[in-house]
Every structure is written in C-alpha cells, then in structure tokens.
Protein backbone atom coordinates (compact mmCIF):
# COMPACT_ATOMS: atom_id res chain seq x y z
CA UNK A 1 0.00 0.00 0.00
CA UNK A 2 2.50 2.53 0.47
CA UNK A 3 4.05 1.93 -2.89
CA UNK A 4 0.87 2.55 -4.44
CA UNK A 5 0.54 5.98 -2.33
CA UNK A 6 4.42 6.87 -3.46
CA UNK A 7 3.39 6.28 -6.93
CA UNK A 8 0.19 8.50 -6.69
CA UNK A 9 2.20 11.01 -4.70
CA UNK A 10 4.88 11.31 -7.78
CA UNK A 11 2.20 10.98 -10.35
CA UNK A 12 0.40 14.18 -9.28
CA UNK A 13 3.75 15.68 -8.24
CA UNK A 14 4.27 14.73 -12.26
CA UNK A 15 0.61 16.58 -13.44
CA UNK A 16 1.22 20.00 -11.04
CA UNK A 17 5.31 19.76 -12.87
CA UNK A 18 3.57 19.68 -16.42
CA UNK A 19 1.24 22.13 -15.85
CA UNK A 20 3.58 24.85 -14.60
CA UNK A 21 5.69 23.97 -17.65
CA UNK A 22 2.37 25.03 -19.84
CA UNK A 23 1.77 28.00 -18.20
CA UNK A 24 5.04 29.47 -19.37
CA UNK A 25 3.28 29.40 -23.00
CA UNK A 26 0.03 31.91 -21.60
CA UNK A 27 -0.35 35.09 -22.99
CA UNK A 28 -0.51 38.07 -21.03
CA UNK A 29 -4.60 37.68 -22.19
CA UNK A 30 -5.08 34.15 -21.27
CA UNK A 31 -3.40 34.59 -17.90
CA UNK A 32 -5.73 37.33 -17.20
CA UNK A 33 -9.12 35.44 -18.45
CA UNK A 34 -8.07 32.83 -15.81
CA UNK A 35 -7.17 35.18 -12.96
CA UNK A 36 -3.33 34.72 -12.39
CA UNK A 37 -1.55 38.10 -11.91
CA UNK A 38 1.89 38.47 -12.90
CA UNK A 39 3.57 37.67 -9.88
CA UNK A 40 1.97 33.96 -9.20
CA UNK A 41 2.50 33.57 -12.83
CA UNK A 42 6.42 33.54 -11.89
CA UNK A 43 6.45 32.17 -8.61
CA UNK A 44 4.67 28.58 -10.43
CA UNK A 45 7.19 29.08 -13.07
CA UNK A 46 9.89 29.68 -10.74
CA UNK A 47 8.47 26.11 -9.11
CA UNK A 48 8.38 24.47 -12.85
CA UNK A 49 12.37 22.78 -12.13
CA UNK A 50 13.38 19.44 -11.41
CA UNK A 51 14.03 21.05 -7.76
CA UNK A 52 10.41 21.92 -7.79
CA UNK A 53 9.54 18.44 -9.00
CA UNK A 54 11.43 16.73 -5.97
CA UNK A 55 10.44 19.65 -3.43
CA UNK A 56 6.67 18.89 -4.41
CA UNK A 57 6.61 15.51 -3.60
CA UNK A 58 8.74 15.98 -0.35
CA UNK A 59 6.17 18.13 0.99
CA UNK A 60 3.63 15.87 -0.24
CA UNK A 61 5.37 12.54 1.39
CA UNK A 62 5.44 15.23 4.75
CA UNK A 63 1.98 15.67 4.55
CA UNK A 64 1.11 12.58 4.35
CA UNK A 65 -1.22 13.49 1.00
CA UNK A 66 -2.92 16.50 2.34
CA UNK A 67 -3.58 19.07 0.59
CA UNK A 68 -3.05 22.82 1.63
C-alpha cells in the first residue's frame, strides 16, 4: 500500500510539474481570463524545475497526501 501511495504522490507531483511547464506558453490575455496576476505567474514558473519536482513531492510525502 504505500508503494501505491508513493506512486500517486509522484504521479500528481508529475501533473502539477507539467502544468507549470504550460503556463510558461500563456499570454498576457489568457493569464488574465483565468485570474493569475503576474507575480503567481512567476512564482509557479519559478516552481516548474526538477528542484520543484522533488520539493513537491517531499512536501507531499510530509503531509502525508494533504492538501493545503
């Protein structure tokens, strides 16, 4: 059981990493029609690194899965 929970853990770790790699291709439009102001837009970029990656699912294994 907790290998299955790892592998969930890394796989959503894995979905949050791709998205903030996708967000680097928003316009300045597209960003606003979702509400993300300029300066979250770089702090989830600033997060979109292999170091973000790991740190993610670190805090996720410390949490034991919740969410904050």
């Amino acid at each position: 059981m907790l290998i299955v929970s790892l592998f969930v853990c890394i796989q959503q770790s894995l979905e949050r990493f791709q998205t903030r790699k996708k967000l680097a291709s928003l316009t300045a439009q597209q960003m606003s029609d979702i509400g993300m102001t300029k300066e979250r837009h770089q702090a989830e970029l600033s997060q979109a690194t292999i170091f973000g990656f790991v740190r993610d699912v670190v805090l996720f294994i410390r949490n034991k899965g919740r969410v904050s």
